[in-house]
PDB file of N, CA and C in Angstrom:
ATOM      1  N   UNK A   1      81.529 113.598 117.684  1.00  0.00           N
ATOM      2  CA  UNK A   1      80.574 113.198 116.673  1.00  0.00           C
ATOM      3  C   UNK A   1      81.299 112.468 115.546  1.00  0.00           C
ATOM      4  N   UNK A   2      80.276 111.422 115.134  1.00  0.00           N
ATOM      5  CA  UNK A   2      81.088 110.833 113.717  1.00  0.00           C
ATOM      6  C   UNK A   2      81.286 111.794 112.647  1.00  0.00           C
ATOM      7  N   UNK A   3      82.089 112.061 111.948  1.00  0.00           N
ATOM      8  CA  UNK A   3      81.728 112.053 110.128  1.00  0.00           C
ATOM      9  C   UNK A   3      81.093 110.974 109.115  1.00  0.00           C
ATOM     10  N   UNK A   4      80.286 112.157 108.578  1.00  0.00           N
ATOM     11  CA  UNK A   4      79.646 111.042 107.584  1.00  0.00           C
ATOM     12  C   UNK A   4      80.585 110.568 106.394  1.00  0.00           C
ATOM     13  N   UNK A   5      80.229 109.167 105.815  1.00  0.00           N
ATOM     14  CA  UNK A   5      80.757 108.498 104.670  1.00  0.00           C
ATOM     15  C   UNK A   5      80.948 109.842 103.568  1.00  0.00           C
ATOM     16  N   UNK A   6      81.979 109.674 102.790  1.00  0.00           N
ATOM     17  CA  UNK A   6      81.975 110.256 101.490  1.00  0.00           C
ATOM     18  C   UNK A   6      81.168 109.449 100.296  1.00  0.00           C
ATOM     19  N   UNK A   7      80.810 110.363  99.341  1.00  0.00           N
ATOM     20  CA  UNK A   7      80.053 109.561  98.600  1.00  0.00           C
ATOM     21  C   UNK A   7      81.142 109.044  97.228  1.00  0.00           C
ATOM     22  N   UNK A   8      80.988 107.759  97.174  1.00  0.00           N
ATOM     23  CA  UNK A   8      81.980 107.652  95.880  1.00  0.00           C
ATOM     24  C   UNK A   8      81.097 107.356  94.889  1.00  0.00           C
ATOM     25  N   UNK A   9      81.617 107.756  93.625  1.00  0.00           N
ATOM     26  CA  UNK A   9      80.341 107.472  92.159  1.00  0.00           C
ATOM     27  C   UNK A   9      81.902 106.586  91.515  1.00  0.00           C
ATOM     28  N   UNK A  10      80.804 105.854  90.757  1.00  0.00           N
ATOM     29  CA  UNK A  10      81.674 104.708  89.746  1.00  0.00           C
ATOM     30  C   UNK A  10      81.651 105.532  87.947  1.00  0.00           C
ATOM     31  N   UNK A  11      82.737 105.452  88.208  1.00  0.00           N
ATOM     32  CA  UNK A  11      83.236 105.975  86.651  1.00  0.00           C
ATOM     33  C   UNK A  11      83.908 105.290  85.896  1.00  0.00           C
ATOM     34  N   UNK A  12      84.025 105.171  84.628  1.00  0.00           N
ATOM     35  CA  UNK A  12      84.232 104.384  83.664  1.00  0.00           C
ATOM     36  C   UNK A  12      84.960 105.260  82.654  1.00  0.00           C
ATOM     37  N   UNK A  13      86.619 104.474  82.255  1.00  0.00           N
ATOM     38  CA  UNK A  13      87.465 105.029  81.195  1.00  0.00           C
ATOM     39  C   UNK A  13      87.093 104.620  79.748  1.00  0.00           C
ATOM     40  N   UNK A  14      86.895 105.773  79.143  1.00  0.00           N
ATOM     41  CA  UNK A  14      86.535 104.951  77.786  1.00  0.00           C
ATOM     42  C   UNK A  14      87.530 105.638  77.223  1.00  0.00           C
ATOM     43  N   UNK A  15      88.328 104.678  75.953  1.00  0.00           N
ATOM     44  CA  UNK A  15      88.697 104.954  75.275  1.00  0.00           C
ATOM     45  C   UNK A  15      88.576 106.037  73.788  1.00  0.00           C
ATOM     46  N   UNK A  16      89.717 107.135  73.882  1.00  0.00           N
ATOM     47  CA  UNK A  16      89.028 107.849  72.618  1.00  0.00           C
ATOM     48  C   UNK A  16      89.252 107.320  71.151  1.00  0.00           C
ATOM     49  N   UNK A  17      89.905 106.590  71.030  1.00  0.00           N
ATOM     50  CA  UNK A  17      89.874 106.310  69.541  1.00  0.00           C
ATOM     51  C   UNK A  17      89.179 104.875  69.485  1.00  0.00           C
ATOM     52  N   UNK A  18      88.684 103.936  69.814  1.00  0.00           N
ATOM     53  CA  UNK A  18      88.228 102.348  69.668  1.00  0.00           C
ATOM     54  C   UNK A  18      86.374 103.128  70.231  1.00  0.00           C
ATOM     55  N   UNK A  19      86.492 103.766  71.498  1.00  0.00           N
ATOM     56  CA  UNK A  19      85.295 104.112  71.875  1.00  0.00           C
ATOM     57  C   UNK A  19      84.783 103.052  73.098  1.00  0.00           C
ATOM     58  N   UNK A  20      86.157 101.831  73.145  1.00  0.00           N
ATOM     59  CA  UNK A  20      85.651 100.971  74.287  1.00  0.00           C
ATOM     60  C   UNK A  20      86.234 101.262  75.970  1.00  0.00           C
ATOM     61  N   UNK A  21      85.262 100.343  76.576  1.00  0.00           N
ATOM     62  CA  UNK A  21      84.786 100.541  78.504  1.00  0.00           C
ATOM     63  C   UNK A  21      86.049  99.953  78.746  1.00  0.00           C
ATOM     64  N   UNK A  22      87.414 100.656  78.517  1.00  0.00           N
ATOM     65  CA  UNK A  22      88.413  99.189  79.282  1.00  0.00           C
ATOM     66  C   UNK A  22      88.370  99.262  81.020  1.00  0.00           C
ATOM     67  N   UNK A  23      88.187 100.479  81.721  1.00  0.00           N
ATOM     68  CA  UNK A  23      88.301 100.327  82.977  1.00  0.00           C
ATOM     69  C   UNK A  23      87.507 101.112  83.814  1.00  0.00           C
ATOM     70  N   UNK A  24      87.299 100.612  84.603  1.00  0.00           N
ATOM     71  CA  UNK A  24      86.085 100.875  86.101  1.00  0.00           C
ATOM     72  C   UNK A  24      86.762 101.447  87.138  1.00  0.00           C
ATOM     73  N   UNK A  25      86.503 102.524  87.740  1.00  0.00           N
ATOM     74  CA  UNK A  25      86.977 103.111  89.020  1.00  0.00           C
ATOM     75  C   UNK A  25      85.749 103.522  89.794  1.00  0.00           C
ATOM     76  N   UNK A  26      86.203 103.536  91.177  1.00  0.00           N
ATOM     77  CA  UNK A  26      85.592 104.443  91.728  1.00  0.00           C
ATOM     78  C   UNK A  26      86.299 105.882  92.797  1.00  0.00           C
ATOM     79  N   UNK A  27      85.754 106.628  92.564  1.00  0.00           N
ATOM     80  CA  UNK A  27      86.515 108.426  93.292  1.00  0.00           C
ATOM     81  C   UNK A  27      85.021 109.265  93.330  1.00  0.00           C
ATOM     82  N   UNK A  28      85.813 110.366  94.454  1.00  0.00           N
ATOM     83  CA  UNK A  28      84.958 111.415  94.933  1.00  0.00           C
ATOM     84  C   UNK A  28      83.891 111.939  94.147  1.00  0.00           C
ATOM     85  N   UNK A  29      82.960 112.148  94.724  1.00  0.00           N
ATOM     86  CA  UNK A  29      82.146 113.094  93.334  1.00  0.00           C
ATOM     87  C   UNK A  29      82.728 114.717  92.949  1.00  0.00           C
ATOM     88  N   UNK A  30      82.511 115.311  92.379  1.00  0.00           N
ATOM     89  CA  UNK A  30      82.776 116.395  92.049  1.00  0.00           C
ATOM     90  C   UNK A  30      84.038 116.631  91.461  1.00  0.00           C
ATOM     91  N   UNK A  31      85.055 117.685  90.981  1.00  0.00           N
ATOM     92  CA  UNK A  31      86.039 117.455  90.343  1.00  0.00           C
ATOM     93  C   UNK A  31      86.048 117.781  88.961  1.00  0.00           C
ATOM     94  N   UNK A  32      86.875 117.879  88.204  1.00  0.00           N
ATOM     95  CA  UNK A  32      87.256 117.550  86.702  1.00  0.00           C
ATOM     96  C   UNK A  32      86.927 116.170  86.136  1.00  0.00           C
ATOM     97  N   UNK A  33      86.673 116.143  85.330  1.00  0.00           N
ATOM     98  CA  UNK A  33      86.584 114.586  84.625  1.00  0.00           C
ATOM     99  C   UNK A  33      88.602 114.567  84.024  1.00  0.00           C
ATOM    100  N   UNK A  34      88.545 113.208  84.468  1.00  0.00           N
ATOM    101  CA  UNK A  34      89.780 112.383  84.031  1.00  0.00           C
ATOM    102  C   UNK A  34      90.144 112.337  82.442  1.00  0.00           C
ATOM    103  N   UNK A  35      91.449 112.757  82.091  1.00  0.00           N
ATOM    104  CA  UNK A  35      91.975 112.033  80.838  1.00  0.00           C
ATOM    105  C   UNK A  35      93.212 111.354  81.452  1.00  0.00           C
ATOM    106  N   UNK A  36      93.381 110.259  81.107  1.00  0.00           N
ATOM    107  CA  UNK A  36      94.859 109.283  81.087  1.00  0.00           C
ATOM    108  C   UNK A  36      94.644 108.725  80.037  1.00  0.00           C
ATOM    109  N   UNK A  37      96.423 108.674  80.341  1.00  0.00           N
ATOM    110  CA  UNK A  37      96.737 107.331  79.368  1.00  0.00           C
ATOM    111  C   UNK A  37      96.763 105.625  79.788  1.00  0.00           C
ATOM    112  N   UNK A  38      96.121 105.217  78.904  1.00  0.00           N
ATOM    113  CA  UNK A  38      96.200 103.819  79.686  1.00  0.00           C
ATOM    114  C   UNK A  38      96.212 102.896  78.430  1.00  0.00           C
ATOM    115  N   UNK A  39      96.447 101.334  78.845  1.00  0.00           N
ATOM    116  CA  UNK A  39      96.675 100.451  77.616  1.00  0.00           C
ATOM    117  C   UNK A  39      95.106 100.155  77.300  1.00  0.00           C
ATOM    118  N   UNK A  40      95.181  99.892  75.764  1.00  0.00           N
ATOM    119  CA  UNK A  40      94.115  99.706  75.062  1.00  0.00           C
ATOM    120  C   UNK A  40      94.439  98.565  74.507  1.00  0.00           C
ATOM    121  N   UNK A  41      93.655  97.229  75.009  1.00  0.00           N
ATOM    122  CA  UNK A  41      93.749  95.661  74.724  1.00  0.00           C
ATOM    123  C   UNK A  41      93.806  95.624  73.228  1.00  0.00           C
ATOM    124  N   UNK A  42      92.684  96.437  72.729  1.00  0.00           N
ATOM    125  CA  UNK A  42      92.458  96.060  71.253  1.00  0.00           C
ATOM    126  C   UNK A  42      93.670  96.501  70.325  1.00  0.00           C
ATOM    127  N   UNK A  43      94.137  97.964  70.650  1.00  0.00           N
ATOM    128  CA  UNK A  43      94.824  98.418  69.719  1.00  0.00           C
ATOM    129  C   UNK A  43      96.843  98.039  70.165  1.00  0.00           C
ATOM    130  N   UNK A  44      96.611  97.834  71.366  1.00  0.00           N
ATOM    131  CA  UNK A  44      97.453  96.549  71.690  1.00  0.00           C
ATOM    132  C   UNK A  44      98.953  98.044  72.003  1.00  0.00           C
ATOM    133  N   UNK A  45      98.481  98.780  72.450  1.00  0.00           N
ATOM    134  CA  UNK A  45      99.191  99.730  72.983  1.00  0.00           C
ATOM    135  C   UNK A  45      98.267 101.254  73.817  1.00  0.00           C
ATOM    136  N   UNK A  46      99.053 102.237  74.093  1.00  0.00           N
ATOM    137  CA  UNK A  46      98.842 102.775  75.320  1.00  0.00           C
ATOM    138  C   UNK A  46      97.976 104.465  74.555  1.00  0.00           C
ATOM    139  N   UNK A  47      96.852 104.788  74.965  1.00  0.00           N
ATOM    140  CA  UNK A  47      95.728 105.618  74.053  1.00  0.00           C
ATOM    141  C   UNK A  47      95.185 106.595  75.442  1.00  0.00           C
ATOM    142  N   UNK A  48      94.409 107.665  74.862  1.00  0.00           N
ATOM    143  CA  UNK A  48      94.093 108.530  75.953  1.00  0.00           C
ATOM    144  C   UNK A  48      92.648 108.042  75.883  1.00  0.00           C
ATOM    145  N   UNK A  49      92.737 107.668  77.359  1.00  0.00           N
ATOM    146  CA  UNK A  49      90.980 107.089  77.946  1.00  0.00           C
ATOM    147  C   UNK A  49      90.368 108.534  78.378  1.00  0.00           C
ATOM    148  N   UNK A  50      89.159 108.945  78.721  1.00  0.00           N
ATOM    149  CA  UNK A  50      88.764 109.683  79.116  1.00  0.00           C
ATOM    150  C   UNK A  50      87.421 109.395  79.707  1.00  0.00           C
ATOM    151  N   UNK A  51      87.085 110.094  81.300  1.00  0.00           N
ATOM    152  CA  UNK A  51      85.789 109.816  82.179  1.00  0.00           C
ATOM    153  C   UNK A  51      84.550 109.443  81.308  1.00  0.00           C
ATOM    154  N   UNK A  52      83.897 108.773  81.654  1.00  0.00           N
ATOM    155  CA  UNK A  52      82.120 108.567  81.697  1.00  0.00           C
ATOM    156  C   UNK A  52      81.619 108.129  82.709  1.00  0.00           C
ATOM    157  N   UNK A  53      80.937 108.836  82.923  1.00  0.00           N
ATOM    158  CA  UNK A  53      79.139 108.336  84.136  1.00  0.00           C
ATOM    159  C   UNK A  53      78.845 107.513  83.545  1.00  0.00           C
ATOM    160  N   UNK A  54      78.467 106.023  84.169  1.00  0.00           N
ATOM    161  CA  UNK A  54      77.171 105.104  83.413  1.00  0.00           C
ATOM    162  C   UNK A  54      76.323 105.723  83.479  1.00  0.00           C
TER     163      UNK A  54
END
């Protein structure tokens, strides 16, 4: 028998201090929500993004 597809949901890093969408992923459903660090265009160095659902 096949396995079925996994479902992937699209999540979005927002930044905690600016409050902006810098990056789009997609991963498994269920889980912890994400914190990284990642670069922040505006503030022109590296800030903790954290998950959002559109």
């Amino acid at each position: 028998m096949a396995k079925g597809k996994k479902k992937l949901e699209v999540v979005h890093l927002v930044c905690e201090e600016t409050g902006d969408q810098n990056y789009t992923l997609r991963r498994k459903t269920g889980g912890e929500k994400l914190k990284v660090k990642k670069y922040s265009p505006r503030l022109r160095r590296h800030t903790l993004h954290a998950e959002k659902k559109k």
